[in-house]
C-alpha atoms as a PDB file:
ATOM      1  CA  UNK A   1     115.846  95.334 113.252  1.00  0.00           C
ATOM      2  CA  UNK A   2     115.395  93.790 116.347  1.00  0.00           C
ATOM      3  CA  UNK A   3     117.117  91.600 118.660  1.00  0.00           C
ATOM      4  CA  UNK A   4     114.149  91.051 121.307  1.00  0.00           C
ATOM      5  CA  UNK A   5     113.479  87.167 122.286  1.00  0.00           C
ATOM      6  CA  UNK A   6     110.608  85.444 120.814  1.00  0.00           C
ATOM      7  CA  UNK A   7     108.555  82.822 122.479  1.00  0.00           C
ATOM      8  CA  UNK A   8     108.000  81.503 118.438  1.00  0.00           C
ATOM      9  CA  UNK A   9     110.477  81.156 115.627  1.00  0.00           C
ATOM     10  CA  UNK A  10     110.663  83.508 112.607  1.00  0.00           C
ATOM     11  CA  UNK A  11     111.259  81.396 109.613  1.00  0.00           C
ATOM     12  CA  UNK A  12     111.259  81.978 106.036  1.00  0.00           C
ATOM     13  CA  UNK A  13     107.436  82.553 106.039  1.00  0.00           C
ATOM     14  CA  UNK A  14     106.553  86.270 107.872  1.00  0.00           C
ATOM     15  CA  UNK A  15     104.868  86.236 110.815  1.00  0.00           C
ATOM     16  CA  UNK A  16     101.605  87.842 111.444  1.00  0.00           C
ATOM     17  CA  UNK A  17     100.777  89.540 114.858  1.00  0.00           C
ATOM     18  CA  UNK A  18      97.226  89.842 115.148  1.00  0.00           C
ATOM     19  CA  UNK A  19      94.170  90.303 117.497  1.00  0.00           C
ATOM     20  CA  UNK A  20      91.219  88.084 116.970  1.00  0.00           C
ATOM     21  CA  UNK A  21      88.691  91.260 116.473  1.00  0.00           C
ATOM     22  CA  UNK A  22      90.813  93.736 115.202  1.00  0.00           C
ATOM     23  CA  UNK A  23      89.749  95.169 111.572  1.00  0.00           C
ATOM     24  CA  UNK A  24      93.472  96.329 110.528  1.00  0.00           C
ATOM     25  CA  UNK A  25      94.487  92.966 111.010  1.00  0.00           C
ATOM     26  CA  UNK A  26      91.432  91.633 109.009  1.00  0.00           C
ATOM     27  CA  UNK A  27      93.015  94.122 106.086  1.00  0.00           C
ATOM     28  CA  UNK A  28      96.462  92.529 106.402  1.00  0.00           C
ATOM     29  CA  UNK A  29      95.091  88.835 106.584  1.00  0.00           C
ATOM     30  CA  UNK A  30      93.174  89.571 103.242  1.00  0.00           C
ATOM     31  CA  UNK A  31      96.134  90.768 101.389  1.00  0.00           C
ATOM     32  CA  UNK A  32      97.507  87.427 102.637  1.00  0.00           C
ATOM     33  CA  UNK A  33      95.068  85.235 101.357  1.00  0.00           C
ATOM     34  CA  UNK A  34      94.825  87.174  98.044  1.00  0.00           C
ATOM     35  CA  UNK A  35      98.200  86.885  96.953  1.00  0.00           C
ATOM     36  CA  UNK A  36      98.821  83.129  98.601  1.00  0.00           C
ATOM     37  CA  UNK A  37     101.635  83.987 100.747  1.00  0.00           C
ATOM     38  CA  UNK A  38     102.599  81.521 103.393  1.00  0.00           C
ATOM     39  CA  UNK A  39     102.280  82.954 107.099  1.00  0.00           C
ATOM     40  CA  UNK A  40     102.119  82.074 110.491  1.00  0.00           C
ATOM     41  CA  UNK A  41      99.636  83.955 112.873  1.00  0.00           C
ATOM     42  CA  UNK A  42     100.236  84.512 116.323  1.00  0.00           C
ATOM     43  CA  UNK A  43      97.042  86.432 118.446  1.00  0.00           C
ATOM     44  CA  UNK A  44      97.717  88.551 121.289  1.00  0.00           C
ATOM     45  CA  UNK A  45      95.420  90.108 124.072  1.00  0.00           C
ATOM     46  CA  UNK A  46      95.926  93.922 123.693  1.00  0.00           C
ATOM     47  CA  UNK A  47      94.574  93.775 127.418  1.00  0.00           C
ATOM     48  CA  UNK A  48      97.761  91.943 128.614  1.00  0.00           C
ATOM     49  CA  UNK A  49     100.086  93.363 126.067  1.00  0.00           C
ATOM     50  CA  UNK A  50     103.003  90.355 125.746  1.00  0.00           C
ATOM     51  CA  UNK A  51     106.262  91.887 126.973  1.00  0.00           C
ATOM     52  CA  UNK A  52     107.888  90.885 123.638  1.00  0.00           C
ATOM     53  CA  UNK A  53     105.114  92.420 121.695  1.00  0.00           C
ATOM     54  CA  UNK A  54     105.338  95.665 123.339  1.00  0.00           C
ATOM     55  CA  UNK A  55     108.904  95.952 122.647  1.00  0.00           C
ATOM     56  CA  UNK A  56     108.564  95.363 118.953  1.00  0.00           C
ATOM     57  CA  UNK A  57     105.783  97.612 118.430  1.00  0.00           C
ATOM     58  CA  UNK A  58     105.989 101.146 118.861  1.00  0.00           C
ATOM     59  CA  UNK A  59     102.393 101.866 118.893  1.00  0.00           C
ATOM     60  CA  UNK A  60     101.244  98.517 120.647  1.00  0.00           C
ATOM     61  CA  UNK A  61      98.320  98.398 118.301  1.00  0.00           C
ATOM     62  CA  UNK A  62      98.206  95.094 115.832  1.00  0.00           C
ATOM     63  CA  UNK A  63      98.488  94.424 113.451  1.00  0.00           C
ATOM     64  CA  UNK A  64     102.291  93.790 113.183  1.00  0.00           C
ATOM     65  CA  UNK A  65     104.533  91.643 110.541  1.00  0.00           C
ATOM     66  CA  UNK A  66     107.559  90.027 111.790  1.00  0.00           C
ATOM     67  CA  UNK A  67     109.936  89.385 108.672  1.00  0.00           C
ATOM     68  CA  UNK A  68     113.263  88.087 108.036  1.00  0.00           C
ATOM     69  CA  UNK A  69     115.901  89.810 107.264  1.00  0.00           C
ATOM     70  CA  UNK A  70     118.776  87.843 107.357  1.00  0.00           C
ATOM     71  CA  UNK A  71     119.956  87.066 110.865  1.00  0.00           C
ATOM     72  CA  UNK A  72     117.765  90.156 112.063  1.00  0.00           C
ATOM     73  CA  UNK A  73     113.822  89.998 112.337  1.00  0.00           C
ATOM     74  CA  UNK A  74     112.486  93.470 111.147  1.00  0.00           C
ATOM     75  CA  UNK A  75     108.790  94.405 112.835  1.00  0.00           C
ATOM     76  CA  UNK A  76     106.634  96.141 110.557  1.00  0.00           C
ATOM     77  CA  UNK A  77     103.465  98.021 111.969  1.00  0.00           C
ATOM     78  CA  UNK A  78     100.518 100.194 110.706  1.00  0.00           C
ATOM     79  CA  UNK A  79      98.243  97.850 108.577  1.00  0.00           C
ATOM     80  CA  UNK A  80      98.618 100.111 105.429  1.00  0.00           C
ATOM     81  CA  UNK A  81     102.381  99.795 105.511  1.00  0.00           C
ATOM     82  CA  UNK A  82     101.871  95.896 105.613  1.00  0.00           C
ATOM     83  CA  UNK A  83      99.725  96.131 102.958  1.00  0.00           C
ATOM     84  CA  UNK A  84     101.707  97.930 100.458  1.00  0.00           C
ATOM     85  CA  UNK A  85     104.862  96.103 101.537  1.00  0.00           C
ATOM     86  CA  UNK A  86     102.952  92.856 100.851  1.00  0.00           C
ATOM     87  CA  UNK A  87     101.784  94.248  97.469  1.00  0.00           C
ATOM     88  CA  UNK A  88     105.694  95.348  96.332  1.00  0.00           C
ATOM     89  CA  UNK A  89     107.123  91.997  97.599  1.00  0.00           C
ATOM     90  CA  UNK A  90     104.420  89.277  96.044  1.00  0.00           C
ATOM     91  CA  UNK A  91     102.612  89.044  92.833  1.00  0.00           C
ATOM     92  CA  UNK A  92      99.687  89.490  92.244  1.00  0.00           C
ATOM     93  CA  UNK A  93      99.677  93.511  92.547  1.00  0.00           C
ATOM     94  CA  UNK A  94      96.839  95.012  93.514  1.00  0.00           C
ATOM     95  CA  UNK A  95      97.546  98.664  93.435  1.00  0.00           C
ATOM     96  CA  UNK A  96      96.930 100.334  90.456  1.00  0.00           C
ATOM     97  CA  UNK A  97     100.439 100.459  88.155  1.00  0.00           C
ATOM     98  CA  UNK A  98      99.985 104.402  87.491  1.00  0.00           C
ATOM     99  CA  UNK A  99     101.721 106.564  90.018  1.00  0.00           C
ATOM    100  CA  UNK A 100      98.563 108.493  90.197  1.00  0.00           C
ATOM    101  CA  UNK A 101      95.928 105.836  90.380  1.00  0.00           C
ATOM    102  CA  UNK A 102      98.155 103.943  92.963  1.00  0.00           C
ATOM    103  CA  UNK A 103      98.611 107.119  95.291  1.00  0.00           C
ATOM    104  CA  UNK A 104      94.514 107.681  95.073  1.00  0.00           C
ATOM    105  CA  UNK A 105      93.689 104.321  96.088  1.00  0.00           C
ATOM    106  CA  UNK A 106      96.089 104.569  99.263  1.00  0.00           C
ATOM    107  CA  UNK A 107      94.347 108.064  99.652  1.00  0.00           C
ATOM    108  CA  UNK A 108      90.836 105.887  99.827  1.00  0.00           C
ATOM    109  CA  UNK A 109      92.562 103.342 102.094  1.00  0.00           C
ATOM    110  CA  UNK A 110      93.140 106.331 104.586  1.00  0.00           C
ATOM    111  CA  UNK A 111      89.314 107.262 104.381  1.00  0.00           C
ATOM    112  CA  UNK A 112      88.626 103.539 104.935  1.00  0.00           C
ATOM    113  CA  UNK A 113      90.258 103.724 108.306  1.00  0.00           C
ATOM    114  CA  UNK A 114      88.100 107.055 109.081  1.00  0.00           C
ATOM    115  CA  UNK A 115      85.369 105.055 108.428  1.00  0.00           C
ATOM    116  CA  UNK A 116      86.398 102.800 110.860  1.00  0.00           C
ATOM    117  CA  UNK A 117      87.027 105.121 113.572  1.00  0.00           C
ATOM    118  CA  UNK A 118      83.293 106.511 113.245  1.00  0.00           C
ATOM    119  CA  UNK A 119      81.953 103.345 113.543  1.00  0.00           C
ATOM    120  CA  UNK A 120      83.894 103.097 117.086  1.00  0.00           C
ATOM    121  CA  UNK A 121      81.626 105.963 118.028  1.00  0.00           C
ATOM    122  CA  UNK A 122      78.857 104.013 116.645  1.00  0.00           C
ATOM    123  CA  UNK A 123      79.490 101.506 119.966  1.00  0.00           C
ATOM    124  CA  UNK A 124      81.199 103.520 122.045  1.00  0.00           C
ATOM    125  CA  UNK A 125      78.260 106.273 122.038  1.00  0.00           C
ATOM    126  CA  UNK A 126      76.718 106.245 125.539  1.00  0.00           C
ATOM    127  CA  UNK A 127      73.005 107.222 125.152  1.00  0.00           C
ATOM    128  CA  UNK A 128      70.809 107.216 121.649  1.00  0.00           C
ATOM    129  CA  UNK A 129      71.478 110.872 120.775  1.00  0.00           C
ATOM    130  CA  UNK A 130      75.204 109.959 120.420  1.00  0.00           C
ATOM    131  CA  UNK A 131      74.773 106.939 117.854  1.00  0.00           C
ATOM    132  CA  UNK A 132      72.532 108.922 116.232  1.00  0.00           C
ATOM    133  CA  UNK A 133      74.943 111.311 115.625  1.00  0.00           C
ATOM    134  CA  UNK A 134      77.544 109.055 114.945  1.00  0.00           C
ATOM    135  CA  UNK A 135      74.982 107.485 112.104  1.00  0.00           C
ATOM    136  CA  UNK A 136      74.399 110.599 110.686  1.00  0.00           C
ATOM    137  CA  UNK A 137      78.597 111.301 110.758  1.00  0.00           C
ATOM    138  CA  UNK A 138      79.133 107.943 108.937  1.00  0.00           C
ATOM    139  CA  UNK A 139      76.149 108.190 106.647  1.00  0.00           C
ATOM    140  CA  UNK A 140      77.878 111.390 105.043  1.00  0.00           C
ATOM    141  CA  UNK A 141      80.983 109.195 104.374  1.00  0.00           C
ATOM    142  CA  UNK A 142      78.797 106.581 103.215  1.00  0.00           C
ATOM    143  CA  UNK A 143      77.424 108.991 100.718  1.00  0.00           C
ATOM    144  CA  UNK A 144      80.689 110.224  99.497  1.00  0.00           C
ATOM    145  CA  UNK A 145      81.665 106.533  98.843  1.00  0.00           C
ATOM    146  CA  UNK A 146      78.900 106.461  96.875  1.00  0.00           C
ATOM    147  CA  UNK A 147      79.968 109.351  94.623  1.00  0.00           C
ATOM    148  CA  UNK A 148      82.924 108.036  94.180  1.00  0.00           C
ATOM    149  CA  UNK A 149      82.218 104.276  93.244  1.00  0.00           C
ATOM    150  CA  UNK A 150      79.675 106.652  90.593  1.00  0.00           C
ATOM    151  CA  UNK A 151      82.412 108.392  89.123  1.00  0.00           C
ATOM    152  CA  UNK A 152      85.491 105.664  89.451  1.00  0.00           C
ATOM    153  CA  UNK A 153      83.532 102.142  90.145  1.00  0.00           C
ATOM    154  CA  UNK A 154      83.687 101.402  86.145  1.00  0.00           C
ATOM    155  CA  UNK A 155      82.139  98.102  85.306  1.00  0.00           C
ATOM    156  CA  UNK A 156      82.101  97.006  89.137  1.00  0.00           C
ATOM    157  CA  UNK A 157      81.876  94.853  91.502  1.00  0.00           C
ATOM    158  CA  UNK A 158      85.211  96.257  93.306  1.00  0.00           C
ATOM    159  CA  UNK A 159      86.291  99.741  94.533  1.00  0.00           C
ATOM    160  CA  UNK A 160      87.902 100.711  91.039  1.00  0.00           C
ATOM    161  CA  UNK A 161      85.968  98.551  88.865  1.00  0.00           C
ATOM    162  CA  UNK A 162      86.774  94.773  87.312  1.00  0.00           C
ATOM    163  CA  UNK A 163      89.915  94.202  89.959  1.00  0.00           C
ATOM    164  CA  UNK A 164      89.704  93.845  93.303  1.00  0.00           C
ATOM    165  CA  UNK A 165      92.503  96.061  95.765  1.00  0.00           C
ATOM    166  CA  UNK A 166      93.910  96.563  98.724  1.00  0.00           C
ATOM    167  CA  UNK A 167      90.979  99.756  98.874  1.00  0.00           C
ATOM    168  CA  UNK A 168      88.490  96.518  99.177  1.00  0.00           C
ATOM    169  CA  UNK A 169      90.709  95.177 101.571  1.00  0.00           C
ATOM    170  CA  UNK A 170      90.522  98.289 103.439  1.00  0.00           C
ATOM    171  CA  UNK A 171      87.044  98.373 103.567  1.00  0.00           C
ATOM    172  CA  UNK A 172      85.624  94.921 103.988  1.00  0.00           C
ATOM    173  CA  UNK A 173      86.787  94.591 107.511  1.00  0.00           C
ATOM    174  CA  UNK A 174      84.824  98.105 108.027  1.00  0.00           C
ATOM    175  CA  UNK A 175      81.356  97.056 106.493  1.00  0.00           C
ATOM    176  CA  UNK A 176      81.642  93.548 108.267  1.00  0.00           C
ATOM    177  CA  UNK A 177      80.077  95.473 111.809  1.00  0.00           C
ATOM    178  CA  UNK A 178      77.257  95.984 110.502  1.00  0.00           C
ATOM    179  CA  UNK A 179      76.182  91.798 110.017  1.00  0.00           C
ATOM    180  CA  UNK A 180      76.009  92.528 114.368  1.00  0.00           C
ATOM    181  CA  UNK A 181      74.809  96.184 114.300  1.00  0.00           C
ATOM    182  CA  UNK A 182      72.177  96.090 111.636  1.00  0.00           C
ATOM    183  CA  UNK A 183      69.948  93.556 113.337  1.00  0.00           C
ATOM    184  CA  UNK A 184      69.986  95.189 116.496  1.00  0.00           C
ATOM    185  CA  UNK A 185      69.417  98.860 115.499  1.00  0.00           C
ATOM    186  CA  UNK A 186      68.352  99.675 111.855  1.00  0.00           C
ATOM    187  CA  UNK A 187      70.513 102.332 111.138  1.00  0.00           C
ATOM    188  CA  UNK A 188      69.247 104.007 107.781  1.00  0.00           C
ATOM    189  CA  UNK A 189      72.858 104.419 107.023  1.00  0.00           C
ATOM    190  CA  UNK A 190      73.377 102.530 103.911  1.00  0.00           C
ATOM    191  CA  UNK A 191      69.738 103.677 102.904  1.00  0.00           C
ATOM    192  CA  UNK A 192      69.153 104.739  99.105  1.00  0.00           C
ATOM    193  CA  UNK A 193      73.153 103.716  97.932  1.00  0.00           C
ATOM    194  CA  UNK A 194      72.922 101.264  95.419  1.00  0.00           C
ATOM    195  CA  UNK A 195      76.888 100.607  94.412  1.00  0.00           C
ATOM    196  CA  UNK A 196      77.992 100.675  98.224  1.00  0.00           C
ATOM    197  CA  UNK A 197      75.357  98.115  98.803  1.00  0.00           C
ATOM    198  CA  UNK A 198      76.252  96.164  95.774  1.00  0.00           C
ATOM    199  CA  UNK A 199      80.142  96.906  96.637  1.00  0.00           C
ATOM    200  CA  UNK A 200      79.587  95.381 100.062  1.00  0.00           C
ATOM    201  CA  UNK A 201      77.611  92.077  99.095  1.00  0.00           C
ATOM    202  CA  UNK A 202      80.245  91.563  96.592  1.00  0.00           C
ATOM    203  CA  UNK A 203      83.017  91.768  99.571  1.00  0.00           C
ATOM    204  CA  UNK A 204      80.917  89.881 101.768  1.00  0.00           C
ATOM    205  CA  UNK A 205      81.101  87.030  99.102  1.00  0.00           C
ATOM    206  CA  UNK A 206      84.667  87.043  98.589  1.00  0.00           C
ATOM    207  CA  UNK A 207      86.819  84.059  99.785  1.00  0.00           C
ATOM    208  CA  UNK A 208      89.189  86.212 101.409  1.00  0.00           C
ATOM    209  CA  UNK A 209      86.814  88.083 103.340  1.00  0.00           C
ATOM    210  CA  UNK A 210      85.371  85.430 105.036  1.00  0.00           C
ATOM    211  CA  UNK A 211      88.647  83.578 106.007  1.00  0.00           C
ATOM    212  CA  UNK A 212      90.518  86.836 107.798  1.00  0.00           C
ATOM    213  CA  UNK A 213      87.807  85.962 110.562  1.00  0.00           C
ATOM    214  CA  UNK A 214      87.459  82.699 112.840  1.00  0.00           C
ATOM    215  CA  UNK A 215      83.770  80.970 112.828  1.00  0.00           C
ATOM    216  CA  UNK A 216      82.918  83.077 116.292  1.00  0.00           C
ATOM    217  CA  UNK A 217      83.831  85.939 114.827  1.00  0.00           C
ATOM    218  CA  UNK A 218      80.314  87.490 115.199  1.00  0.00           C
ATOM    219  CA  UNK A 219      79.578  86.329 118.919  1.00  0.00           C
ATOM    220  CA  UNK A 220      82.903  87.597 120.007  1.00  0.00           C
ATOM    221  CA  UNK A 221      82.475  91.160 118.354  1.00  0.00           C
ATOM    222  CA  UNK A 222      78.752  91.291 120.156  1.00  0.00           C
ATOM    223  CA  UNK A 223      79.856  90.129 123.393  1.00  0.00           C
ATOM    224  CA  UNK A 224      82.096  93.045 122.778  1.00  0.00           C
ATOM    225  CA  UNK A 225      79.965  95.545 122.138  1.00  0.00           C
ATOM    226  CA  UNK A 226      78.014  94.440 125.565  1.00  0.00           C
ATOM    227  CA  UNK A 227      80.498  94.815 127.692  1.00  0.00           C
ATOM    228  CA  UNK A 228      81.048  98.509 126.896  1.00  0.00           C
ATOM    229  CA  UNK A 229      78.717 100.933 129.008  1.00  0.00           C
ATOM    230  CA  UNK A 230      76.785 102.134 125.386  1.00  0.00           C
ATOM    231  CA  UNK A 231      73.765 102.681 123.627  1.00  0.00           C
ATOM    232  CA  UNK A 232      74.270  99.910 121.090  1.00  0.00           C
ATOM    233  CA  UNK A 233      75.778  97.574 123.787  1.00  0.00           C
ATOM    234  CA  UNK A 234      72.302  97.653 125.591  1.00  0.00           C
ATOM    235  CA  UNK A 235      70.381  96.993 122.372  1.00  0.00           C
ATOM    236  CA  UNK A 236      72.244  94.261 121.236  1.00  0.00           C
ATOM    237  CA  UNK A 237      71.076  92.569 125.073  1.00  0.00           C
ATOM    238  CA  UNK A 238      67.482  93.788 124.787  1.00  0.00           C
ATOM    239  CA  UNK A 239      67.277  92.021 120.771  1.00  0.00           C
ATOM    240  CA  UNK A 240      69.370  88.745 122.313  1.00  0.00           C
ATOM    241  CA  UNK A 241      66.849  88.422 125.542  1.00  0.00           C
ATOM    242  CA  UNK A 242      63.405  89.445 122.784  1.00  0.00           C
ATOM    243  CA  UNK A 243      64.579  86.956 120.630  1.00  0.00           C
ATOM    244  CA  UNK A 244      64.829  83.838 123.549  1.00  0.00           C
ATOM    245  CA  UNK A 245      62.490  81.117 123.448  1.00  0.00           C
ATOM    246  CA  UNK A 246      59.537  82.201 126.337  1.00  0.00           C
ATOM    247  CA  UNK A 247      60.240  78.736 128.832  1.00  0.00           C
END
């Protein structure tokens, strides 16, 4: 519990510490929105870390609830652990009930934030070779998910079938890259998987989905990507200055 000075107030509604491109926060934002809860959002710049927000979070990575406990505001960090502690604390659940099916889903939720780390490497790589390999990396994943939503996906559209979960939370912030990556560089990587393709139209439709960004969201996530000294970062310039009206 802390006792570090706010520049905000912490009422009876939690308070969400977020950054505006950050996918864990997306993950958070949608468990939000899903079950209705009431928050306040405040956005930091993880390049100027706030001196308040550095001493409530131990990793200084968002995103990070700030709840009420009493007289005492408790910080709660990693986006999984917001997650489930929003799922045990408001209605609707959306784990699975069943001790078993509930611990694979948070198993899936883990893969969902490997997924996310190779697609760093997909803009971070510095020369072609590199987000090819990175491509190839994720496309393995990709075709794992694929086995899975096979064997698990039931009668669809969601990760275990009819109703949606925090695994779909997980991974709609990760699939959301590729609305910037895709038309720069065809990547192959979602190639020949029918149910992840379906899976990620059917996130990309969902109300939730589209609210945990802002309207820029896109334009702020290229501009991004082009300021880092990368492969992809040099595409997505060469496709912007193609695409320009010849004066």
């Amino acid at each position: 519990m802390s006792r570090t000075i706010l520049p905000f107030a912490v009422g009876d509604e939690p308070v969400l510490v977020s950054h505006v491109l950050c996918p864990y926060v997306q993950r958070a934002l949608i468990v939000l929105a899903e079950k209705g809860v009431a928050h306040r959002r405040i956005d930091v710049d993880l390049a100027d870390k706030p001196t308040w927000f550095s001493a409530l979070s131990p990793l200084g990575k968002t995103p990070m609830l700030l709840q009420r406990d009493g007289a005492a505001i408790v910080p709660l960090f990693e986006s999984a652990v917001i997650c489930d502690y929003l799922d045990e604390t408001h209605a609707p659940a959306l784990h699975p009930a069943a001790p078993l099916a509930r611990a694979r889903h948070r198993a899936w939720v883990e893969f969902g934030s490997a997924v996310l780390q190779q697609i760093g490497q997909l803009y971070g790589a510095r020369d072609r070779a590199g987000f090819d390999a990175a491509c190839q990396g994720l496309r393995q994943r990709c075709e794992t998910l694929e086995r899975e939503l096979a064997a698990h996906g039931g009668s669809a559209p969601w990760f275990g079938g009819a109703a949606f979960s925090i695994v779909d939370a997980a991974f709609a912030p990760a699939w959301r890259y590729f609305e910037v990556i895709e038309p720069a560089a065809a990547t192959g990587i979602f190639d020949g998987l029918p149910r992840l393709a379906a899976w990620r139209a059917a996130l990309a439709a969902r109300a939730s989905v589209r609210a945990a960004v802002a309207p820029d969201y896109a334009e702020r996530l290229r501009e991004f990507i082009v300021q880092r000294d990368s492969w992809l970062g040099r595409r997505l310039v060469e496709t912007t200055l193609s695409a320009a009206p010849s004066p």
